[in-house]
Protein backbone atom coordinates (compact mmCIF):
# COMPACT_ATOMS: atom_id res chain seq x y z
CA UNK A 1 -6.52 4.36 7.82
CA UNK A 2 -6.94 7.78 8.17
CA UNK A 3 -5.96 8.33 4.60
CA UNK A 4 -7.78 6.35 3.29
CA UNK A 5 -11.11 7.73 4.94
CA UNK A 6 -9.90 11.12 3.57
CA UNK A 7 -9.35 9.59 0.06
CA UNK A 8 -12.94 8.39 -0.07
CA UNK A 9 -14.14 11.69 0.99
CA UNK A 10 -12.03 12.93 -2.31
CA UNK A 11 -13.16 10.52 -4.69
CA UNK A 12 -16.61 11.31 -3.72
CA UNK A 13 -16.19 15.18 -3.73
CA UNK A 14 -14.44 14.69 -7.20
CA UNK A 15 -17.49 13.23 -8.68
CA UNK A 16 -19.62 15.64 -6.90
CA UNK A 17 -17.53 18.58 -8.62
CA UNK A 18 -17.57 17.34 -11.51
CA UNK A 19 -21.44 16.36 -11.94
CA UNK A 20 -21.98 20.21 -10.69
CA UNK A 21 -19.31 21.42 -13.09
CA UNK A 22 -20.79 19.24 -16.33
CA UNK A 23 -24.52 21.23 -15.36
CA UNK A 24 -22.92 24.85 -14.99
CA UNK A 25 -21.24 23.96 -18.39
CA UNK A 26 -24.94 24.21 -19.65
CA UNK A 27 -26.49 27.26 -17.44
CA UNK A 28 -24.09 29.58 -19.86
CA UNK A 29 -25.99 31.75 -22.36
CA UNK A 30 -25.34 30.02 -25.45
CA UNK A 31 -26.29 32.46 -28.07
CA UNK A 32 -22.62 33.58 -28.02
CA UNK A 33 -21.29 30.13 -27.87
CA UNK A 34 -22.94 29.36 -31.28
CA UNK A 35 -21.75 32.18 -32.88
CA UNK A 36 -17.99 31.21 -32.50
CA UNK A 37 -18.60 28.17 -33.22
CA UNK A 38 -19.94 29.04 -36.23
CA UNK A 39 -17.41 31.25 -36.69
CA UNK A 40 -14.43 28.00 -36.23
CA UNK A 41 -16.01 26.48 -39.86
CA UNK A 42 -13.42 28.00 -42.14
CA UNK A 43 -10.75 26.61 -39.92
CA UNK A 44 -11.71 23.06 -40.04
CA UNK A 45 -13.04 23.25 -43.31
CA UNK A 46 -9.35 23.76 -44.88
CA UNK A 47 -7.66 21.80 -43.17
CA UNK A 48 -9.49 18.36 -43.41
CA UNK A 49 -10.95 15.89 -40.42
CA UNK A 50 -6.48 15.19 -39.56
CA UNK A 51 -4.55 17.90 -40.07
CA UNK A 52 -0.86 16.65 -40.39
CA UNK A 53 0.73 20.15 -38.45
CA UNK A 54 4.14 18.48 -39.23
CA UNK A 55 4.22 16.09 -41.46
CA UNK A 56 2.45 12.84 -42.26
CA UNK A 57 5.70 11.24 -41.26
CA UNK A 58 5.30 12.64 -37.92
CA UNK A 59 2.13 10.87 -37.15
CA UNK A 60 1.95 12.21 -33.64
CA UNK A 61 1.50 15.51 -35.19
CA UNK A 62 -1.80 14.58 -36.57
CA UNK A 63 -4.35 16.93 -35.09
CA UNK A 64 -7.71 15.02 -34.27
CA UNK A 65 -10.36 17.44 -35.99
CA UNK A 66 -12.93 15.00 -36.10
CA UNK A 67 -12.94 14.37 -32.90
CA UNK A 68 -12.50 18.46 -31.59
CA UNK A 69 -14.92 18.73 -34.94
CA UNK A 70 -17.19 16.65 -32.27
CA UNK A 71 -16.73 18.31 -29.20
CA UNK A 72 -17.69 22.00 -31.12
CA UNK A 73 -20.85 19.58 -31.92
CA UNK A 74 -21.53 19.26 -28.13
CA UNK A 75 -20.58 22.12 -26.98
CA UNK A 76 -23.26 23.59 -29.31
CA UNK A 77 -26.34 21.63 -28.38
CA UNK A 78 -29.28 23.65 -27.00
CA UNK A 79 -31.80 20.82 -27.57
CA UNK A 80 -34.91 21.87 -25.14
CA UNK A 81 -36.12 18.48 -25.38
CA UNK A 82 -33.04 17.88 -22.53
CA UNK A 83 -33.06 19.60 -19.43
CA UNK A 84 -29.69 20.42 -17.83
CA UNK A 85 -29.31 18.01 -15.99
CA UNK A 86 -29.67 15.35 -18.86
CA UNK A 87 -27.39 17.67 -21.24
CA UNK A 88 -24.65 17.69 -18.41
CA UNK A 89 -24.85 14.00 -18.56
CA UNK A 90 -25.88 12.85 -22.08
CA UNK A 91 -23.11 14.05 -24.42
CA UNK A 92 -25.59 14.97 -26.99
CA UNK A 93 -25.10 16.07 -30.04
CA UNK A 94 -27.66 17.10 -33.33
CA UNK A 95 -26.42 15.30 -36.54
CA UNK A 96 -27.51 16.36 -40.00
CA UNK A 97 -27.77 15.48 -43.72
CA UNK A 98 -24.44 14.90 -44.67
CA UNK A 99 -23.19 17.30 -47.01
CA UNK A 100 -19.44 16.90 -46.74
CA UNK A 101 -18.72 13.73 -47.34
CA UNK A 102 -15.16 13.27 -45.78
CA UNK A 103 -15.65 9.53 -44.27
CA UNK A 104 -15.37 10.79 -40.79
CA UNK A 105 -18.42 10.80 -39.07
CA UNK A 106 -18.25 13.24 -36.50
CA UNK A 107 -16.53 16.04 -38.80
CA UNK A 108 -18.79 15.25 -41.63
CA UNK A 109 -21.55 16.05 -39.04
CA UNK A 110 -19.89 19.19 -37.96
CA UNK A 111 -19.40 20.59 -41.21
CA UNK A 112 -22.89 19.62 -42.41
CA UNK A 113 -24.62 21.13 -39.37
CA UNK A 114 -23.34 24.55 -39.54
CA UNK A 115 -24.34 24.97 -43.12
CA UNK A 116 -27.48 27.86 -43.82
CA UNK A 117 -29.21 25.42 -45.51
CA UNK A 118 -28.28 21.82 -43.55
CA UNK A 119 -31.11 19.73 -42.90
CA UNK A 120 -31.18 18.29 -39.11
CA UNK A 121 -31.79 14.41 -39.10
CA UNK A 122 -31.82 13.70 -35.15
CA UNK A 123 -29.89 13.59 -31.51
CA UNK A 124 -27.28 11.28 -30.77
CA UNK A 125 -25.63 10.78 -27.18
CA UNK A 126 -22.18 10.02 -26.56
CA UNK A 127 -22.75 9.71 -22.71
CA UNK A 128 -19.87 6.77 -21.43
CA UNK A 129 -17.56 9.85 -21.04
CA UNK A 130 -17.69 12.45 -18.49
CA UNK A 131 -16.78 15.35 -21.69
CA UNK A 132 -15.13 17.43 -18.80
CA UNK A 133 -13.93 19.96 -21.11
CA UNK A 134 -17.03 21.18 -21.55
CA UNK A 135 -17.01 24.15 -18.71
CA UNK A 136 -13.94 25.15 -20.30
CA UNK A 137 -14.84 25.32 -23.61
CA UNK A 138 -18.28 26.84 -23.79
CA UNK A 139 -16.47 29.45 -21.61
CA UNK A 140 -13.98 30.16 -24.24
CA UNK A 141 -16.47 29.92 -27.01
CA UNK A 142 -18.47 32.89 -24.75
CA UNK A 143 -15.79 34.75 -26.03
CA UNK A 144 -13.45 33.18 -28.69
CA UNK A 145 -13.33 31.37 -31.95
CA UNK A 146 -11.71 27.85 -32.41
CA UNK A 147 -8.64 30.03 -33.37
CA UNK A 148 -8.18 32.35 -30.68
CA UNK A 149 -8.63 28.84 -28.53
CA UNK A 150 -5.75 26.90 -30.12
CA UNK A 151 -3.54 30.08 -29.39
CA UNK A 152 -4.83 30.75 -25.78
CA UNK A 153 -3.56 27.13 -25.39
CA UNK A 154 -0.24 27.49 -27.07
CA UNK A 155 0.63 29.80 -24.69
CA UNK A 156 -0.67 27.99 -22.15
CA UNK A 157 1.30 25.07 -22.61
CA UNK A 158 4.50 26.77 -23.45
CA UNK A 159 4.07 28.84 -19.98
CA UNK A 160 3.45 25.65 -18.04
CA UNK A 161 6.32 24.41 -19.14
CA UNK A 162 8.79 26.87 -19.00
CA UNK A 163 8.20 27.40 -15.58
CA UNK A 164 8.22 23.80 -14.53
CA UNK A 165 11.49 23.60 -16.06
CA UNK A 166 12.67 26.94 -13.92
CA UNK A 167 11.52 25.20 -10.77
CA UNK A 168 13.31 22.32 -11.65
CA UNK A 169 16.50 24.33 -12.39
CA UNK A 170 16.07 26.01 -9.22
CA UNK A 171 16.52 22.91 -6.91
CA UNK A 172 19.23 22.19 -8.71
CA UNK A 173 17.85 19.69 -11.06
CA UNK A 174 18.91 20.77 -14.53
CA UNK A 175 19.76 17.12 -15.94
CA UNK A 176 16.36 15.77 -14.95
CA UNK A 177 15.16 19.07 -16.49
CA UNK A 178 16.71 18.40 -19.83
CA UNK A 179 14.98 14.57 -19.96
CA UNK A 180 11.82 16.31 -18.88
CA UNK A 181 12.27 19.18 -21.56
CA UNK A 182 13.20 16.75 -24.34
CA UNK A 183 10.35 13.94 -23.20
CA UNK A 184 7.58 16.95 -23.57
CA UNK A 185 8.56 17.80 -26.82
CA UNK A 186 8.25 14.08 -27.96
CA UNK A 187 4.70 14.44 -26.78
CA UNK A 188 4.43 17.95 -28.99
CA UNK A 189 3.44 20.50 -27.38
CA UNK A 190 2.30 22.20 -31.20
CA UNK A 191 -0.26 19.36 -31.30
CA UNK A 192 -1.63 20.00 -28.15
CA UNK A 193 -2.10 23.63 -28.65
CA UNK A 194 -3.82 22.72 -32.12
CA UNK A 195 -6.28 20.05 -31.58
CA UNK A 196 -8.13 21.10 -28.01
CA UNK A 197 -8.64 17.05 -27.87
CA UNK A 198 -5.27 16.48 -26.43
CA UNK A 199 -4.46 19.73 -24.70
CA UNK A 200 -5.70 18.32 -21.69
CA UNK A 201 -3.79 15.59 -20.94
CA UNK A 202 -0.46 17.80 -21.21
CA UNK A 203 -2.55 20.43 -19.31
CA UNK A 204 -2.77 17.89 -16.28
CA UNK A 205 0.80 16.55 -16.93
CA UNK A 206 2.29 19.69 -16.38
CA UNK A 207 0.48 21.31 -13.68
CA UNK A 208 0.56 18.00 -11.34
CA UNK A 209 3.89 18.27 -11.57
CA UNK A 210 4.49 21.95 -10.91
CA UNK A 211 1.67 21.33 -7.45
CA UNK A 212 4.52 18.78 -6.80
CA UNK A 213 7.41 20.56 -6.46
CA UNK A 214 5.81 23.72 -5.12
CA UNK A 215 3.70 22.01 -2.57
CA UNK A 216 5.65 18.78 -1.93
CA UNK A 217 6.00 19.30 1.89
CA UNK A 218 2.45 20.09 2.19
CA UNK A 219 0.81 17.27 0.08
CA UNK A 220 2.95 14.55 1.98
CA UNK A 221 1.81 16.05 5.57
CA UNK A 222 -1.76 16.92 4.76
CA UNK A 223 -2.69 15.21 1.42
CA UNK A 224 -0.73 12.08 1.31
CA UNK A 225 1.14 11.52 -1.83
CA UNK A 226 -1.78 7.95 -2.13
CA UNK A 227 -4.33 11.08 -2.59
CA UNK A 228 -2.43 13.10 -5.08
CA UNK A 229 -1.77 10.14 -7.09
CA UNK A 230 -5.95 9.46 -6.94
CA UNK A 231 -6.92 12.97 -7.81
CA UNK A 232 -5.01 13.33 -10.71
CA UNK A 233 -6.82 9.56 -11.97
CA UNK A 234 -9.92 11.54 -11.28
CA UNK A 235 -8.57 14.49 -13.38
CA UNK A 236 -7.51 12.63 -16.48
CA UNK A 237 -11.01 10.62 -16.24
CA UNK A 238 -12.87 13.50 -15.98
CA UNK A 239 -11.37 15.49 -18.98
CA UNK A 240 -9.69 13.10 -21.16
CA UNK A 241 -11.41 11.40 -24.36
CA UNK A 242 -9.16 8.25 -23.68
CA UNK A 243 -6.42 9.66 -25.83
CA UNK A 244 -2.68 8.97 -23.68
CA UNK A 245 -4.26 9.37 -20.02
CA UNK A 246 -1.48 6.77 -18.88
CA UNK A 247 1.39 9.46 -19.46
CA UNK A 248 -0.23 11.56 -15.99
CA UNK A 249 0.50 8.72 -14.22
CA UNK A 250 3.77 7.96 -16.15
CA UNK A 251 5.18 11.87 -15.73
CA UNK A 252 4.34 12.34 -12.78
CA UNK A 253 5.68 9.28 -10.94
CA UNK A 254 9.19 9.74 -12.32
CA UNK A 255 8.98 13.08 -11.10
CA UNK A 256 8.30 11.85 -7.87
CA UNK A 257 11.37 9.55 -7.73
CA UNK A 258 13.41 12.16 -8.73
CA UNK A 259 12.61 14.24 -5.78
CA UNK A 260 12.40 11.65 -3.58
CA UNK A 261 15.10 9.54 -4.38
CA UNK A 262 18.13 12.47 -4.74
CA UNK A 263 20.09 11.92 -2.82
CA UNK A 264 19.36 8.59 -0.81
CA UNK A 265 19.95 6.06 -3.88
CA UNK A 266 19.62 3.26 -1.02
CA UNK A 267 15.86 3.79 -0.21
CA UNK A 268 15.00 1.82 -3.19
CA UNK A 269 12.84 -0.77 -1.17
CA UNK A 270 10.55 2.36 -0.28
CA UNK A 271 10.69 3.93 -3.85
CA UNK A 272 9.17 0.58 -5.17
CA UNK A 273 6.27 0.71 -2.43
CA UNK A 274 5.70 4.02 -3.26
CA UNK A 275 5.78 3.26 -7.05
CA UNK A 276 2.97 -0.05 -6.56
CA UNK A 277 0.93 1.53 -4.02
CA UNK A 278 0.43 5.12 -6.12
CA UNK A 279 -0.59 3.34 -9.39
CA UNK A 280 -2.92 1.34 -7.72
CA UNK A 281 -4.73 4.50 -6.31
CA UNK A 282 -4.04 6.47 -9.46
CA UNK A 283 -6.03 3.27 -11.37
CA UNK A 284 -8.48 3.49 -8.68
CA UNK A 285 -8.89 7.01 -9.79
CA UNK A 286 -9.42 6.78 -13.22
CA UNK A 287 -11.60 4.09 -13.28
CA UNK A 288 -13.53 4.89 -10.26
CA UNK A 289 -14.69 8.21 -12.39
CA UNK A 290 -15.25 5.90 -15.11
CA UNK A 291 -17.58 3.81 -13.40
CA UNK A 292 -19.04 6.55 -11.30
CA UNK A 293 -20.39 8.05 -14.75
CA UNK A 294 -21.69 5.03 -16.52
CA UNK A 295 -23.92 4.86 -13.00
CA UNK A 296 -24.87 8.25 -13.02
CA UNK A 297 -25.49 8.27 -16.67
CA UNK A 298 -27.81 5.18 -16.52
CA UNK A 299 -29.59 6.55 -13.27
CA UNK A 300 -30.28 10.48 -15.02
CA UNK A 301 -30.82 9.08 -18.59
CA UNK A 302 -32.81 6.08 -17.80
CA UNK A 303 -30.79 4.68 -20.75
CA UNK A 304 -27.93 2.11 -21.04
CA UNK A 305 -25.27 4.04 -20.90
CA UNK A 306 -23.66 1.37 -18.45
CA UNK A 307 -24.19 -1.39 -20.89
CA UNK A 308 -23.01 0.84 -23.41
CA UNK A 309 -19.72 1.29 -21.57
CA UNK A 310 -18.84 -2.17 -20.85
CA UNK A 311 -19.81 -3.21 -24.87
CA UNK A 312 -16.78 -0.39 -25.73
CA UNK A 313 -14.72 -1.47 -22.52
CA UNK A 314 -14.83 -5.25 -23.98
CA UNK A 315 -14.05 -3.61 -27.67
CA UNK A 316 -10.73 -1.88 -26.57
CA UNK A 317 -9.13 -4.87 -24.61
CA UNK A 318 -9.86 -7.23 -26.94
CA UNK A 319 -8.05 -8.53 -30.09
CA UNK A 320 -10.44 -8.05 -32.60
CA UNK A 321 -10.16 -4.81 -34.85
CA UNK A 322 -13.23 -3.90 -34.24
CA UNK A 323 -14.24 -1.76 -37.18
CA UNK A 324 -16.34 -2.59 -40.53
CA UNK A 325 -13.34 -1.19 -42.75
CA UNK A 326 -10.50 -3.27 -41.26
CA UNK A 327 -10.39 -7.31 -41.59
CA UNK A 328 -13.02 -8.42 -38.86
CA UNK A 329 -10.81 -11.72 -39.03
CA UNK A 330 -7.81 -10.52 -38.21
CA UNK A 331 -6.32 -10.84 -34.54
CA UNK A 332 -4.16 -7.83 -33.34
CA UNK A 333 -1.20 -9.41 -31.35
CA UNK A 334 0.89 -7.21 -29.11
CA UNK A 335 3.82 -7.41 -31.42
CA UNK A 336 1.68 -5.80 -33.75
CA UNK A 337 0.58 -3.19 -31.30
CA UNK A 338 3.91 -2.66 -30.21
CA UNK A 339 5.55 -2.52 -34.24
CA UNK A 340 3.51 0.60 -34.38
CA UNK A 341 2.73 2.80 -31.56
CA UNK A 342 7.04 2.44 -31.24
CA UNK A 343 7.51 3.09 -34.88
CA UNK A 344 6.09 6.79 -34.31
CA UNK A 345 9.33 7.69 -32.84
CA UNK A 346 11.64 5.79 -35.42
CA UNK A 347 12.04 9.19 -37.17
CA UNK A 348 15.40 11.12 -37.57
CA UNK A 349 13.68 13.96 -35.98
CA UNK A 350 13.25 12.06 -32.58
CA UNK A 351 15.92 10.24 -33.20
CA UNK A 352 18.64 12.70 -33.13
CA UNK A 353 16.95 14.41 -29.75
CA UNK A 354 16.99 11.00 -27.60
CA UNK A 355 20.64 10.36 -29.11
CA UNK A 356 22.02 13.32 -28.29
CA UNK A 357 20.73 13.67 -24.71
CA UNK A 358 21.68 9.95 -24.00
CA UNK A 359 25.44 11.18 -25.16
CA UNK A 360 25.05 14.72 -23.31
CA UNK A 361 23.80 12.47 -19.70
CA UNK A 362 26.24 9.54 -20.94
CA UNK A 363 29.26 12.01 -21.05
CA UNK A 364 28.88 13.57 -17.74
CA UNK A 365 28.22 10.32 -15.84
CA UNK A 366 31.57 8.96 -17.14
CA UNK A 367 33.38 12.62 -16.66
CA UNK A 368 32.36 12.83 -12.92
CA UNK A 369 32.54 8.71 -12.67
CA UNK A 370 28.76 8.55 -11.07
CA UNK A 371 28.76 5.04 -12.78
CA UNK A 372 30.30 3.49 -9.33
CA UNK A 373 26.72 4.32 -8.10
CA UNK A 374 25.70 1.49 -10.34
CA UNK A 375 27.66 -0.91 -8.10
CA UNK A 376 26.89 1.01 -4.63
CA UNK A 377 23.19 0.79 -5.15
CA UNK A 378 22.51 -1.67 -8.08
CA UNK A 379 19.11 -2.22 -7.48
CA UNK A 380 18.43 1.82 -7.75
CA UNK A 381 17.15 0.89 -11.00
CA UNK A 382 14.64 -0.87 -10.11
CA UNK A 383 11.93 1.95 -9.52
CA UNK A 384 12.22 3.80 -12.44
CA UNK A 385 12.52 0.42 -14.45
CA UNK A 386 8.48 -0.23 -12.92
CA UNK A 387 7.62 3.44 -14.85
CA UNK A 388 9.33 2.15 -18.25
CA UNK A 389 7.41 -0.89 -18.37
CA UNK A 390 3.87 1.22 -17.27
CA UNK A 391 3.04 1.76 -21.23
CA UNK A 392 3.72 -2.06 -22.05
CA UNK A 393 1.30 -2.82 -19.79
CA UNK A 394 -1.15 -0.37 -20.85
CA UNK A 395 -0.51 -1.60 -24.29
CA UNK A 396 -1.41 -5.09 -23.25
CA UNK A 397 -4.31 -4.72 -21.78
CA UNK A 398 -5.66 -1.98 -24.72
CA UNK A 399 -4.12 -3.24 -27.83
CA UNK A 400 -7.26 -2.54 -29.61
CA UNK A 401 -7.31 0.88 -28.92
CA UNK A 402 -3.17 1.27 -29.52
CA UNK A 403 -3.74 -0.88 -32.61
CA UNK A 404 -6.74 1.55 -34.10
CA UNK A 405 -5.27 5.14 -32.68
CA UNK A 406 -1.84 5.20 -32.76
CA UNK A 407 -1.15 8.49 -34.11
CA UNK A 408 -1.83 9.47 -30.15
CA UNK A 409 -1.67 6.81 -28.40
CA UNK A 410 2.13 5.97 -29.17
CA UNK A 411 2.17 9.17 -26.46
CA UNK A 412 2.48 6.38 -23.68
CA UNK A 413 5.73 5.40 -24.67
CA UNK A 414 7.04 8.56 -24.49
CA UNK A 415 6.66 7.76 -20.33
CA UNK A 416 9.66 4.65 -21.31
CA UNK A 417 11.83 7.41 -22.38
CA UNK A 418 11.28 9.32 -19.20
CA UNK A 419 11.79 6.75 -17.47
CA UNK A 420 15.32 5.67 -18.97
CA UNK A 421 16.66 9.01 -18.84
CA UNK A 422 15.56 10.20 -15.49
CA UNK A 423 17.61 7.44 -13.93
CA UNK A 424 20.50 8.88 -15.44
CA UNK A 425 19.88 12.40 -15.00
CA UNK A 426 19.16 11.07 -10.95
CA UNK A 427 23.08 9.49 -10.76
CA UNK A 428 24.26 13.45 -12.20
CA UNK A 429 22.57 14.65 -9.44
CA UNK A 430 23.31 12.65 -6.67
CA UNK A 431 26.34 14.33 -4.64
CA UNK A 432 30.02 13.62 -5.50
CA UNK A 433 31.07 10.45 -5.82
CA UNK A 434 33.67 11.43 -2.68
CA UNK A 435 30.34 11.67 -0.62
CA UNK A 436 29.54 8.79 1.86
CA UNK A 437 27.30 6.26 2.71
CA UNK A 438 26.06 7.82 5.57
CA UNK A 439 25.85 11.12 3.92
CA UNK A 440 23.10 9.10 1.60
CA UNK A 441 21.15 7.80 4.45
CA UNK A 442 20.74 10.74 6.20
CA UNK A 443 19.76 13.19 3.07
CA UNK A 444 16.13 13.84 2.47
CA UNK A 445 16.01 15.00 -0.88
CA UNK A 446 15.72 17.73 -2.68
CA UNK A 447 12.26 18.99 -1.69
């Protein structure tokens, strides 16, 4: 109980924070904030509304420029028609003539709106989201281009996770840090750095976990791991434009089992509790913020933002395409969902990675003969099978939105490779196989 009054208190100080965050977004000067904006044009201009960093083949390398194209948009709105209050709520945006011509709406906008001569045609509002990134970005635009952003976030990322990895080599957990390693780069890490759309979500991945093992101790005494779990659903609410936000919870669960379940392969009955009962908070999370900002929206804006929300909600769970250029008879089916957010990864690129970690962790399990743990503790599985089967479900219930943006969302299933390989890379790092029973029972993990 007394958890649970603290994790109301937390869900209602995250929406506080971030309602006070959204209007400080707006109280910075913005005459520098349009000038690098202006300044990003060139950038977008050559290289199209989806920039292919890889290769079309590689369609998770597809940066999103319409959509950052977008967020530049918002990020540059100074409309005094709005007070600050309404901007820090409204997602507004000024669209123009359109002079570019692409077929994506929000770039064409972009592009047409930072011409000398464009021609401004009205305001639009994209309010359902919360557009959390927008404190961090007009800060960055106070004093960088588009360009200096995309490398300020390269090296971001690629410090994030180089030191998660050193932490996990440090308590002794280099196999799980090679399926962690290998699982991020599925995700790439280049297109997060490029297209500020997505940098969040691997932003939040990443530093969860590295709180985690750092703090793990302290969360679990003071926090409660239930907490943790809903704060980071707050997080990925707050900042994410509904690209992957299932991978936070994906990531950071089998990270969880790892350090909670070295060592003591027969505390599976827990392990599943744990995995159940932190979804369910980490859903209450997510959607909580969700629904806290259609309210707010509707109550600031005197608009229907809430009936907005709920018309889009319907839209991505259903099994309609749901856009004027696609068959408006044609019924997605999960197959079809599946066929191609999984077909992504059918690549030789990603191919040859997960095949040659699953004969690296296959190799040493036979070699040091931790496959007898298989018929010690055969439901051990079971756990990290519930994390495998968290993007199927996902998938299920969004096939619309899998179906439409797959070139991102087949990021979920990255959390099914995770999931696979960090069971392995657990039986490597359980003790010797000379170890007994008892010796189980009484460890308490790695942390």
């Amino acid at each position: 109980m007394k958890n649970v009054k603290k994790g109301i208190f937390i869900f209602l100080m995250a929406i506080v924070t971030a309602l006070l965050c959204n209007i400080l977004a707006f109280l910075i000067p913005h005459s520098a904030v349009h000038q690098n904006i202006k300044e990003s044009l060139p950038v977008l201009q050559q290289e199209g509304p989806l920039f292919p960093i890889i290769g079309e083949k590689y369609r998770n390398s597809i940066a999103d420029n319409n959509t950052d194209a977008l967020m530049l948009l918002m990020a540059d709105y100074d409309g005094q028609q709005h007070s600050v209050l309404e901007k820090s709520v409204g997602g507004f945006y000024t669209t123009s003539q359109n002079t570019s011509n692409t077929g994506l709406y929000f770039f064409d906008m972009f592009i047409s709106s930072m011409q000398e001569d464009n021609i401004e045609t009205g305001v639009n509002s994209y309010s359902r989201y919360w557009h959390g990134w927008m404190l961090p970005l007009r800060l960055l635009l106070l004093f960088c281009s588009y360009e200096d952003i995309r490398y300020i976030s390269m090296v971001f990322i690629i410090a994030l996770l180089v030191y998660y990895i050193y932490l996990l080599n440090q308590k002794g957990l280099k196999m799980y840090a090679a399926s962690y390693l290998a699982a991020s780069l599925f995700i790439l890490p280049i297109t997060a750095s490029v297209s500020f759309e997505y940098s969040f979500v691997y932003y939040v991945i990443l530093i969860q976990n590295i709180l985690m093992i750092k703090y793990f101790g302290f969360i679990k005494e003071k926090i409660g791991f239930g907490n943790y779990f809903l704060v980071t659903g707050c997080i990925i609410s707050y900042f994410d434009f509904l690209t992957y936000p299932i991978a936070t919870l994906g990531f950071c669960m089998a990270s969880y089992l790892i350090l909670t379940m070295y060592g003591t392969l027969g505390s599976v009955y827990r392990s599943i509790k744990d995995v159940i009962l932190y979804s369910i908070t980490w859903a209450v999370g997510y959607f909580g913020m969700w629904i806290a900002k259609w309210l707010i929206g509707t109550l600031i804006l005197g608009s229907h933002v809430f009936t907005e929300a709920l018309g889009q909600l319907t839209l991505r769970t259903s099994s309609t395409a749901g856009l004027g250029e696609l068959d408006p008879e044609h019924v997605i089916t999960f197959h079809e969902t599946l066929g191609l957010n999984l077909g992504v990864f059918k690549i030789r690129g990603f191919l040859a990675v997960g095949l040659c970690l699953l004969c690296y962790l296959l190799f040493n399990i036979i070699k040091t003969k931790k496959y007898n743990y298989l018929k010690q503790y055969p439901l051990s599985s079971i756990p990290f099978i519930l994390v495998f089967l968290m993007p199927f479900a996902w998938a299920f219930v969004f096939k619309n939105h899998l179906y439409l943006h797959y070139n991102f969302t087949s990021n979920i299933f990255v959390v099914s490779f995770l999931a696979a390989f960090s069971y392995l890379s657990l039986l490597l790092c359980a003790p010797s196989i000379s170890s007994t029973k008892q010796t189980f029972k009484k460890s308490k993990g790695v942390v």
